[in-house]
C-alpha atoms as a PDB file:
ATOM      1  CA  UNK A   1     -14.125   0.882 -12.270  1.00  0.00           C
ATOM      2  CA  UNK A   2     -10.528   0.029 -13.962  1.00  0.00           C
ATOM      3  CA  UNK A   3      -8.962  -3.091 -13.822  1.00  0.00           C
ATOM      4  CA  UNK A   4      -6.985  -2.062 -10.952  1.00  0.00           C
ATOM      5  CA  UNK A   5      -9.749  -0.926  -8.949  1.00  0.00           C
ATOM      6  CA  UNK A   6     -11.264  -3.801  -9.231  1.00  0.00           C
ATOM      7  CA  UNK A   7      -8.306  -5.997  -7.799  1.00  0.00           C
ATOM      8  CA  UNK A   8      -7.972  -3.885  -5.071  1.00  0.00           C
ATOM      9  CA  UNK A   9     -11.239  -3.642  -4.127  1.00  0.00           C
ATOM     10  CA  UNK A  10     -12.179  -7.691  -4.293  1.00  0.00           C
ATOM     11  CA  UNK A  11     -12.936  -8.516  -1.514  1.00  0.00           C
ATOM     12  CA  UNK A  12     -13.686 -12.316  -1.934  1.00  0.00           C
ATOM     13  CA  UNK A  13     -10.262 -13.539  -1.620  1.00  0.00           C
ATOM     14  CA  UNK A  14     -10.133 -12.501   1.910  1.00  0.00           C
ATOM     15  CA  UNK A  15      -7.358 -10.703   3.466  1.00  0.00           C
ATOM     16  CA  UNK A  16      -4.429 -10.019   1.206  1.00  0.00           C
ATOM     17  CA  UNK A  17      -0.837  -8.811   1.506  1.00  0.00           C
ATOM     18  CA  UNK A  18       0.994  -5.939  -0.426  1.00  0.00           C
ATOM     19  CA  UNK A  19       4.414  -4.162   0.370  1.00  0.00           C
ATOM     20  CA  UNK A  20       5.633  -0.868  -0.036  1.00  0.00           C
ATOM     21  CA  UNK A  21       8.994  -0.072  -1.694  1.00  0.00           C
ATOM     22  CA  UNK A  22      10.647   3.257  -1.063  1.00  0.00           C
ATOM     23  CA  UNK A  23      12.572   4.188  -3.947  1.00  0.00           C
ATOM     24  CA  UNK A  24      14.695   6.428  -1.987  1.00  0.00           C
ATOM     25  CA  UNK A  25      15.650   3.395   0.240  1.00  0.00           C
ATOM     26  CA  UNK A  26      16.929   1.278  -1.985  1.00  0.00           C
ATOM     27  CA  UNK A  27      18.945   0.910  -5.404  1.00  0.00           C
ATOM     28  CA  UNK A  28      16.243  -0.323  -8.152  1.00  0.00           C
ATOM     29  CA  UNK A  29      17.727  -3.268  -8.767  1.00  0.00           C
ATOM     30  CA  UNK A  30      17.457  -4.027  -4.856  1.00  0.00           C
ATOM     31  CA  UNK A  31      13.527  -3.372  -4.759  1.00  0.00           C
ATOM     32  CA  UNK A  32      13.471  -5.642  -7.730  1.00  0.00           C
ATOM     33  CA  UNK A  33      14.668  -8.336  -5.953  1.00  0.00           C
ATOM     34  CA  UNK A  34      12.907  -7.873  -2.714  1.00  0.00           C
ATOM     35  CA  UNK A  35       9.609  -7.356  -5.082  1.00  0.00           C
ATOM     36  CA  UNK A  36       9.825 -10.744  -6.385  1.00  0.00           C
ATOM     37  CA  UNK A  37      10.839 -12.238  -2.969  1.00  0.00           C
ATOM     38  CA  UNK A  38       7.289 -10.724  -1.623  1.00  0.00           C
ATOM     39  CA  UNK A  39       5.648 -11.938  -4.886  1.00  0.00           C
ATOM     40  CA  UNK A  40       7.059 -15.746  -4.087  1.00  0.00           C
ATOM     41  CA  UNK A  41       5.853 -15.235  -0.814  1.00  0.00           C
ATOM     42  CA  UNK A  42       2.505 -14.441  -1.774  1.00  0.00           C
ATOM     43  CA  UNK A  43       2.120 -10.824  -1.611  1.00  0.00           C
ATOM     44  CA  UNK A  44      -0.402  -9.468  -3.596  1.00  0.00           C
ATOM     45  CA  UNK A  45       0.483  -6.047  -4.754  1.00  0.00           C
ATOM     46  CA  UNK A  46       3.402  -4.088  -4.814  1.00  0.00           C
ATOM     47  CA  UNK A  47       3.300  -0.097  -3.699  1.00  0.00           C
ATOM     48  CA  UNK A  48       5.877   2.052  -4.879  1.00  0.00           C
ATOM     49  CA  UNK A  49       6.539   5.356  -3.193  1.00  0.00           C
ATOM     50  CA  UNK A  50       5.955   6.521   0.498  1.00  0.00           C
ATOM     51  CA  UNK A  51       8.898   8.575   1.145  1.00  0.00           C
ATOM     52  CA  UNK A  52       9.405  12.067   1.167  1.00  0.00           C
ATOM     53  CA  UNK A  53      12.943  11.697  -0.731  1.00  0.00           C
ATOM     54  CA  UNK A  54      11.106  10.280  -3.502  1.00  0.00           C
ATOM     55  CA  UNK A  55      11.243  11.966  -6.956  1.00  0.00           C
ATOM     56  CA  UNK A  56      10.124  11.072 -10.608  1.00  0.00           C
ATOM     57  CA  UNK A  57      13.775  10.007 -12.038  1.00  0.00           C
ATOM     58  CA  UNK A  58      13.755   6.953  -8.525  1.00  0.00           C
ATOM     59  CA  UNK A  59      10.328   6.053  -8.568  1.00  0.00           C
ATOM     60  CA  UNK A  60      10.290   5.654 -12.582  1.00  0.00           C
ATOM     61  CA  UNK A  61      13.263   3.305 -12.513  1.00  0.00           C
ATOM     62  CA  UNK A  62      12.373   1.577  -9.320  1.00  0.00           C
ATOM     63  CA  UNK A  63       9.080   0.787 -11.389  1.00  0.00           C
ATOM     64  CA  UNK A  64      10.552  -0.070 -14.387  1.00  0.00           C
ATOM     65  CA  UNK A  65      12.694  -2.458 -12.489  1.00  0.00           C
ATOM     66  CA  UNK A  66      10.461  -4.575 -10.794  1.00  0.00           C
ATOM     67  CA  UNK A  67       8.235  -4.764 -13.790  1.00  0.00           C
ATOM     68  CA  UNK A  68      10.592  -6.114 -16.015  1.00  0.00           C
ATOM     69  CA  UNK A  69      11.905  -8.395 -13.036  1.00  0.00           C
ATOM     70  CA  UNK A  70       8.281  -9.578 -12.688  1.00  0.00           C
ATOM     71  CA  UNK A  71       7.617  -9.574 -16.645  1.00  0.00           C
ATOM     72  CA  UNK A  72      10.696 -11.650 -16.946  1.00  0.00           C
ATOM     73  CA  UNK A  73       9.616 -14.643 -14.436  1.00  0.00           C
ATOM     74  CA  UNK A  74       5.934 -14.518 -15.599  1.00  0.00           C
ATOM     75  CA  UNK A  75       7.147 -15.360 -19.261  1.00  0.00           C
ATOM     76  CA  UNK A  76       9.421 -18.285 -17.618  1.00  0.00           C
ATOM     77  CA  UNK A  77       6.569 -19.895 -15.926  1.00  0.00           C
ATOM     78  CA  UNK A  78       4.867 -19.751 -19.381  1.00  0.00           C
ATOM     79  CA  UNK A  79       7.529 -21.724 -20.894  1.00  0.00           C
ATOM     80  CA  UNK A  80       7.553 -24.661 -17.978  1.00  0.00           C
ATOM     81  CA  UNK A  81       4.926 -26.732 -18.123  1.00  0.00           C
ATOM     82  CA  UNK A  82       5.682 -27.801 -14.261  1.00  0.00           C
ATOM     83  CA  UNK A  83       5.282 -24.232 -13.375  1.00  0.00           C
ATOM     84  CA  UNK A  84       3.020 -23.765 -10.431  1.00  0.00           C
ATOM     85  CA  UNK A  85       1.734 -21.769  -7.257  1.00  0.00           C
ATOM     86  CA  UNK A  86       3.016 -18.510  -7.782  1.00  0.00           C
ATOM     87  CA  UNK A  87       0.966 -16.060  -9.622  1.00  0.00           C
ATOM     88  CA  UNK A  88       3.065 -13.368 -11.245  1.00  0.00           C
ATOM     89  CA  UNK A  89      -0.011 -11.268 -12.393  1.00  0.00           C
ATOM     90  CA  UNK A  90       0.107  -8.509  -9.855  1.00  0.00           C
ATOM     91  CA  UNK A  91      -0.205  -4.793 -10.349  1.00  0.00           C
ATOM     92  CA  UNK A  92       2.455  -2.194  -9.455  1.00  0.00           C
ATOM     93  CA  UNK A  93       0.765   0.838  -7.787  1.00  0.00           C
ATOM     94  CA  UNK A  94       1.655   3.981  -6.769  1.00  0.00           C
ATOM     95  CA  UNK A  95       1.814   5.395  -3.619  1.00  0.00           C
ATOM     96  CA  UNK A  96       3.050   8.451  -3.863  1.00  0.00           C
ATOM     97  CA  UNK A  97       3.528  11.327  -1.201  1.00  0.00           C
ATOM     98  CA  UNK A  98       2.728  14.003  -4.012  1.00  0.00           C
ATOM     99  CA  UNK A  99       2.744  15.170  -7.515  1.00  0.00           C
ATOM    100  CA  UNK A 100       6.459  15.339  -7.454  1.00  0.00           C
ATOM    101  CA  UNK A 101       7.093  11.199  -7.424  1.00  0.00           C
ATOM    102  CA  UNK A 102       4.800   9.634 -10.538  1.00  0.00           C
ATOM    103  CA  UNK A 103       5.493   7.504 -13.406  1.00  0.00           C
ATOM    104  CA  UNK A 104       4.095   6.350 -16.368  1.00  0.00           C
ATOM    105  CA  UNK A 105       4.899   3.057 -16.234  1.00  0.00           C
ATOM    106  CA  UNK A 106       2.832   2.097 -12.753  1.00  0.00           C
ATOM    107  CA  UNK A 107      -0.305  -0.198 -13.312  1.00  0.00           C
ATOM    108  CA  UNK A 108      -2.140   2.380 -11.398  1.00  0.00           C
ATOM    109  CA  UNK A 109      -2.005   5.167  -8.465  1.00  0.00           C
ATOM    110  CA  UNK A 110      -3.644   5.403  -5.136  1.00  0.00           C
ATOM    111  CA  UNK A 111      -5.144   8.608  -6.111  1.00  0.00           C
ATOM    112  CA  UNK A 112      -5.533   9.565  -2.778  1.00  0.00           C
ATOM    113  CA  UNK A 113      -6.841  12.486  -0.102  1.00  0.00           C
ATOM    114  CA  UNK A 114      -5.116  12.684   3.729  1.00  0.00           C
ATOM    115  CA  UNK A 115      -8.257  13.264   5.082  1.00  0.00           C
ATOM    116  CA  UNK A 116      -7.258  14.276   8.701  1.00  0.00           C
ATOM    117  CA  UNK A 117      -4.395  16.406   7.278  1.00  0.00           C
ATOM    118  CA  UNK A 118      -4.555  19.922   8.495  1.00  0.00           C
ATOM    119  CA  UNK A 119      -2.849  21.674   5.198  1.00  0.00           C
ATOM    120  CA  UNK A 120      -4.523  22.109   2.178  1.00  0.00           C
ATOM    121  CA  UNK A 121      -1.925  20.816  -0.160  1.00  0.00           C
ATOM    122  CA  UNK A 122      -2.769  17.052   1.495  1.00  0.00           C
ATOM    123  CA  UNK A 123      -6.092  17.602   0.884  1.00  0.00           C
ATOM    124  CA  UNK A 124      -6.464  18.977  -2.652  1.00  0.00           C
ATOM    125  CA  UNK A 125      -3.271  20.615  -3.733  1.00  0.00           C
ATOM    126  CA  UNK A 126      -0.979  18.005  -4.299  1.00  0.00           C
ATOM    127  CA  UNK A 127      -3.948  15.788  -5.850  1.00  0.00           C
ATOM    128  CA  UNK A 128      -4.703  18.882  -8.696  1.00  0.00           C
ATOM    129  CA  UNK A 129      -0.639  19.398  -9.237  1.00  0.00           C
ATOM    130  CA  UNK A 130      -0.445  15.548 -10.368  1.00  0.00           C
ATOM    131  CA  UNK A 131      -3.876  14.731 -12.092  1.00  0.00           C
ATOM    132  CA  UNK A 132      -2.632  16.175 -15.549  1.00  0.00           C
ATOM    133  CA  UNK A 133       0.107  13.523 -15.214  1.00  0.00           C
ATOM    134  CA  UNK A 134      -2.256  11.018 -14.399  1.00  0.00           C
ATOM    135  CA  UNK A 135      -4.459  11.625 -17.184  1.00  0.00           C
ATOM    136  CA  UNK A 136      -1.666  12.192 -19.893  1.00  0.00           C
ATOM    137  CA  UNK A 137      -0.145   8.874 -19.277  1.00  0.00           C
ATOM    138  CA  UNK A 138      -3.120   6.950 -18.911  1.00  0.00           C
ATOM    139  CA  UNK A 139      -2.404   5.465 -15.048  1.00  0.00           C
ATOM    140  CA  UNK A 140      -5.880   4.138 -13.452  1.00  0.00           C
ATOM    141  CA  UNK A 141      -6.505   6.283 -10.796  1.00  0.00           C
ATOM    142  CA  UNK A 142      -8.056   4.346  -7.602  1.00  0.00           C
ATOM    143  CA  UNK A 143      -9.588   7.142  -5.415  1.00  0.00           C
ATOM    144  CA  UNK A 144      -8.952   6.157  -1.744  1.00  0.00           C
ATOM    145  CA  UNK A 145      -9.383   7.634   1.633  1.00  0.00           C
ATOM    146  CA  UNK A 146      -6.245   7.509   3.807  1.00  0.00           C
ATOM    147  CA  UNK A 147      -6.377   8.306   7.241  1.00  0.00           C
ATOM    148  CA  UNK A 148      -3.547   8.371   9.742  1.00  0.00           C
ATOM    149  CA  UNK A 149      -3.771   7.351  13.347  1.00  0.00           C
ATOM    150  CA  UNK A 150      -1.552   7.129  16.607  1.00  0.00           C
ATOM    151  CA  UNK A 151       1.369   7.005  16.374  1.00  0.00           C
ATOM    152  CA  UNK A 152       1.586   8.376  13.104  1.00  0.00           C
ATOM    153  CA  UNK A 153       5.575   8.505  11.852  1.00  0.00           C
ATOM    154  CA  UNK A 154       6.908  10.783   9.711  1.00  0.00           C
ATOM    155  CA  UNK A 155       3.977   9.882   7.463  1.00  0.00           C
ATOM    156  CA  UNK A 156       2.053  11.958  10.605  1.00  0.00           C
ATOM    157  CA  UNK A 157       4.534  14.705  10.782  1.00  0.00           C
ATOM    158  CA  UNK A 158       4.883  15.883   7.036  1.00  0.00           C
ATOM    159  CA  UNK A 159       1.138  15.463   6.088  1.00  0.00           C
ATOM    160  CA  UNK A 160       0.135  17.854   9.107  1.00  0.00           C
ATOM    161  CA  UNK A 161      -2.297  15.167  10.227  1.00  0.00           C
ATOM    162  CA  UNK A 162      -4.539  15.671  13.269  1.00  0.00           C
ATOM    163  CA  UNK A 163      -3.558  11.980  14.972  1.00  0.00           C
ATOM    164  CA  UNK A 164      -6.824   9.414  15.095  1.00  0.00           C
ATOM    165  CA  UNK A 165      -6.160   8.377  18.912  1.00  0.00           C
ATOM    166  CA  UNK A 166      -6.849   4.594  20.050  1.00  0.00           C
ATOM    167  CA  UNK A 167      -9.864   5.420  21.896  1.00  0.00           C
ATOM    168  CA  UNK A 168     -11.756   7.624  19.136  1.00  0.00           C
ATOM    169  CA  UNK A 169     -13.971   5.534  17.700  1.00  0.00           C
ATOM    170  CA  UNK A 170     -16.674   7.860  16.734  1.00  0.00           C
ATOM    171  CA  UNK A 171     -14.287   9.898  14.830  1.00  0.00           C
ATOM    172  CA  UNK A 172     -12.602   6.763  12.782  1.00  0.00           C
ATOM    173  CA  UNK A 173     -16.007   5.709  11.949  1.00  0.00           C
ATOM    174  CA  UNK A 174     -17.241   9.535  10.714  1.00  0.00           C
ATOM    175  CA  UNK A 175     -14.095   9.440   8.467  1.00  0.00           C
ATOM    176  CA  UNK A 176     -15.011   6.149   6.812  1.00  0.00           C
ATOM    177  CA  UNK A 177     -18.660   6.485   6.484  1.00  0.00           C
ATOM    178  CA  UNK A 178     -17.279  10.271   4.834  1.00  0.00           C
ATOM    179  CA  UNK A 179     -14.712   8.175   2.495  1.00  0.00           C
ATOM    180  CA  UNK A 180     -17.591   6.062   0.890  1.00  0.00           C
ATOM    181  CA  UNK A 181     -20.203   8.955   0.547  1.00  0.00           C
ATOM    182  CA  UNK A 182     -17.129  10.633  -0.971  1.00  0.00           C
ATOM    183  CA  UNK A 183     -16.804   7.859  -3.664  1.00  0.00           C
ATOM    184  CA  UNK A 184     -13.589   6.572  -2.428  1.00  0.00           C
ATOM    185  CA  UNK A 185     -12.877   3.014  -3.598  1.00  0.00           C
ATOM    186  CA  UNK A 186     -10.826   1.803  -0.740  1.00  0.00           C
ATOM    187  CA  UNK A 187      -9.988   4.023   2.861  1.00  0.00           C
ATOM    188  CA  UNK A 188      -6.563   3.241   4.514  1.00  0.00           C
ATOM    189  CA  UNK A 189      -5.395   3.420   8.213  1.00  0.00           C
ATOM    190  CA  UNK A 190      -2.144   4.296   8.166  1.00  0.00           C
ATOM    191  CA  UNK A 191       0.067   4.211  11.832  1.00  0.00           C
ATOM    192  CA  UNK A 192       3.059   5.680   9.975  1.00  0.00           C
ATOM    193  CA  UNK A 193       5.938   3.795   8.637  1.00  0.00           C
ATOM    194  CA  UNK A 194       8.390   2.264  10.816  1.00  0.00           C
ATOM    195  CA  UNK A 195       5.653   3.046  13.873  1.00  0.00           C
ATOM    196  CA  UNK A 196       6.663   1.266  16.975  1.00  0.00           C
ATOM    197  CA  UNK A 197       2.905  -0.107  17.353  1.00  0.00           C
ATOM    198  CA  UNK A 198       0.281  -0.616  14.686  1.00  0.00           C
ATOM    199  CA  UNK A 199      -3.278   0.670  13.678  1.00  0.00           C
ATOM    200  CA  UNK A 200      -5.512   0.104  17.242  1.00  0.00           C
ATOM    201  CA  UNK A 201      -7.628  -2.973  16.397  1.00  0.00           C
ATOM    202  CA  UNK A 202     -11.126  -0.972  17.954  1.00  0.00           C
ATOM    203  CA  UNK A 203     -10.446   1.676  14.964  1.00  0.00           C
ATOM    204  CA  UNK A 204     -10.225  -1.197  12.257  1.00  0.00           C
ATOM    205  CA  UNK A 205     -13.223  -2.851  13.996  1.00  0.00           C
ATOM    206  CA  UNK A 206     -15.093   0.617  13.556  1.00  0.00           C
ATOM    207  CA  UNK A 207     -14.299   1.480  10.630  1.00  0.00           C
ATOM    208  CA  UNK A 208     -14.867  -1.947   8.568  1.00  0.00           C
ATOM    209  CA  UNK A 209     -18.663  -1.478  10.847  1.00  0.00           C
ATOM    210  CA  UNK A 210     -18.710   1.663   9.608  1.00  0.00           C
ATOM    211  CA  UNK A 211     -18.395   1.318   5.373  1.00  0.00           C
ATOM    212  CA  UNK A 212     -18.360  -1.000   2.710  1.00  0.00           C
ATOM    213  CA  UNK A 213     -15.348  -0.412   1.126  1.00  0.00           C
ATOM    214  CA  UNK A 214     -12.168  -2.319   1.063  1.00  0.00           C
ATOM    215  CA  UNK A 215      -9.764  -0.912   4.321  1.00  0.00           C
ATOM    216  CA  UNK A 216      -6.071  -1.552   4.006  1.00  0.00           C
ATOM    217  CA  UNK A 217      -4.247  -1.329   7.277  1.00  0.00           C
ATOM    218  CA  UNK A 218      -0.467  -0.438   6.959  1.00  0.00           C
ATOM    219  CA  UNK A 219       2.572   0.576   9.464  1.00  0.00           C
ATOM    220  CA  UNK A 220       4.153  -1.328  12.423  1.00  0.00           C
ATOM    221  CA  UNK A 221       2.978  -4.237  11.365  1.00  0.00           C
ATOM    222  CA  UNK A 222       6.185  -6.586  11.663  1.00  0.00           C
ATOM    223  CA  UNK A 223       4.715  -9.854  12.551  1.00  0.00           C
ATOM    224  CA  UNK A 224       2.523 -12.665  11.749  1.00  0.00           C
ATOM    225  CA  UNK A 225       0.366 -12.283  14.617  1.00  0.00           C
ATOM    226  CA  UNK A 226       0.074  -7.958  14.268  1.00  0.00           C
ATOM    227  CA  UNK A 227      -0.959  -9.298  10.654  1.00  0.00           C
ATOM    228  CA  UNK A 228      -3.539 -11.682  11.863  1.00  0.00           C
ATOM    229  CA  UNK A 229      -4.695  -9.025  14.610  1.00  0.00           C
ATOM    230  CA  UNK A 230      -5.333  -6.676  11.762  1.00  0.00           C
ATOM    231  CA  UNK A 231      -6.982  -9.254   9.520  1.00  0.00           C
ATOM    232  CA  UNK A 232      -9.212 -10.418  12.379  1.00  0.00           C
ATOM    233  CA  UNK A 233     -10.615  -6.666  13.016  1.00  0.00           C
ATOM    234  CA  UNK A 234     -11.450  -6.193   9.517  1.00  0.00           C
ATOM    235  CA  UNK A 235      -8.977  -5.427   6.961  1.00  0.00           C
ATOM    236  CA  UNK A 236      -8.387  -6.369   3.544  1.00  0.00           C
ATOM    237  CA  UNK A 237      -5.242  -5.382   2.978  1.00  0.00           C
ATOM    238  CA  UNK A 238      -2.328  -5.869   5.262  1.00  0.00           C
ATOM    239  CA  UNK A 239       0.482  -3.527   3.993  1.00  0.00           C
ATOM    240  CA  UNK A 240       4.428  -3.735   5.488  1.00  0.00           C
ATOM    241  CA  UNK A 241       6.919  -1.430   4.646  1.00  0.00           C
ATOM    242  CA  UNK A 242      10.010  -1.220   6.809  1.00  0.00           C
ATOM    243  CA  UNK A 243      10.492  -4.746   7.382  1.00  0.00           C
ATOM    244  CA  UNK A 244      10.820  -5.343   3.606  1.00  0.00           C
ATOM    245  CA  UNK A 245      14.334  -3.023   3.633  1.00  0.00           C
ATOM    246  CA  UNK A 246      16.038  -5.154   6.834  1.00  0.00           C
ATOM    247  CA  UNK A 247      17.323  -8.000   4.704  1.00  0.00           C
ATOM    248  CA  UNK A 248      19.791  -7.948   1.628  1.00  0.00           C
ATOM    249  CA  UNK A 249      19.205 -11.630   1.275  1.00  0.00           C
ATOM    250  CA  UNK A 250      16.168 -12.144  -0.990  1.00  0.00           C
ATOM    251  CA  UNK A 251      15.496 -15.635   0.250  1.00  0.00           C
ATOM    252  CA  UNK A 252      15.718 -14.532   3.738  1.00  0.00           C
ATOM    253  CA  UNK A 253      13.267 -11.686   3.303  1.00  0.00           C
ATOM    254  CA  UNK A 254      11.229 -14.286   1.198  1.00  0.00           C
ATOM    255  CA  UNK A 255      10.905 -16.570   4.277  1.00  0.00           C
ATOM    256  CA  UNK A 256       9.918 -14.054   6.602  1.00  0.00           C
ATOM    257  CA  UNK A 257       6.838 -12.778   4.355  1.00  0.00           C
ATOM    258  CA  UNK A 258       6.124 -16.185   4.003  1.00  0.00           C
ATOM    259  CA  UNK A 259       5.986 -16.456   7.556  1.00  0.00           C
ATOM    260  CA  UNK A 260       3.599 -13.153   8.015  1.00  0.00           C
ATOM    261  CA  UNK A 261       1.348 -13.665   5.391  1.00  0.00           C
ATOM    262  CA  UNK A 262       0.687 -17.341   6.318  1.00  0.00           C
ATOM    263  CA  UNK A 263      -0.475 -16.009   9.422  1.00  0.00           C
ATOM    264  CA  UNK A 264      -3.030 -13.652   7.984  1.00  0.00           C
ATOM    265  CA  UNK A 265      -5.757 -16.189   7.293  1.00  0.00           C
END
């Protein structure tokens, strides 16, 4: 297990918070910004991708961009010998929707299968198109399981996914006991970005009953107490998306992270 696989998958520290950037969303130099407004916050782990308008020449400088951004304020809080309770040491990971949307420069890629998907290229195709890539630049692959339930988003619609409804329990926790025996690392439950409710709390329960590994819960989560809800049921990660693009003003967005993730624990 890489570096990055390891971070992800520690699950000591309790419940942690990432975001997603969409490169298609938002000018690099924007996602830079909002990256290190998470990172004050006290995100985590920044996930670069998502979006079906996502190619290699956006994601690459969208990457680029917040690593530098991130490089630059590490080396700053090296100089100052004040400098204190923001860590700057966290990885940018892909999160790509396909082979189409990779770049060198990530710390690592959710190297992942859409295991209710109902098309072949979710399941395998895309993950064989890209895994030259992967192993040419030297990316750490961390082999997850992502599964995506009611209501599901475009995320849902594009990935061909047979829905995980609120009340199936048996079938969330046959997915995740499948994900570990598989040799996933981690196994995400994903409601769909910009979903008007979040992952059902009895399918986190079930699933984090149901496997050892790390879960990460993303989509409609918009709130402190949706984060805490998710936390409480068993996740590891808490991932938000959407609610990262609604403000321009870094130290706005900043304080309402702040806000969410200080309501996770």
């Amino acid at each position: 297990m890489g570096a990055v696989s390891e971070y992800m998958c520690n699950r000591a520290q309790g419940t942690r918070h990432a975001i997603v950037i969409d490169p298609a969303d938002q000018t690099p130099e924007i996602a830079a910004n909002r990256a290190l407004a998470a990172a004050h916050a006290g995100s985590k782990m920044i996930l670069v991708g998502g979006s079906s308008d996502t190619d290699m020449d956006n994601v690459h400088a969208t990457i680029v961009a917040i690593k530098e951004a991130l490089e630059l304020v590490t080396w700053a809080a090296s100089q100052d010998s004040d400098a204190h309770g923001v860590s700057w040491e966290i990885p940018v990971v892909l999160f790509p929707q396909g082979a189409a949307a990779l770049s060198p420069a990530a710390d690592g890629i959710t190297f992942m299968m859409l295991m209710n998907s109902l098309d072949q290229r979710f399941l395998i195709g895309e993950q064989v198109k890209g895994a030259p890539f992967v192993k040419k630049s030297g990316i750490e692959p961390v082999p997850m399981g992502y599964l995506i339930c009611e209501p599901g988003g475009k995320a849902g619609k594009v990935g061909k996914a047979d829905l995980i409804a609120p009340g199936q329990i048996d079938r969330v926790e046959a997915y995740a006991m499948a994900a570990q025996f598989l040799g996933f690392h981690l196994f995400y439950l994903e409601a769909g970005s910009g979903a008007d409710s979040p992952v059902n709390t009895d399918l986190i329960r079930a699933a984090r009953e149901s496997c050892d590994l790390p879960i990460i819960v993303g989509g409609g989560i918009r709130d402190s107490r949706a984060a805490r809800a998710a936390s409480e049921a068993g996740a590891d990660w808490v991932i938000t998306g959407n609610i990262t693009e609604e403000y321009d003003d870094a130290s706005e967005l900043q304080a309402v992270l702040t806000d969410l993730i200080r309501g996770i624990n």
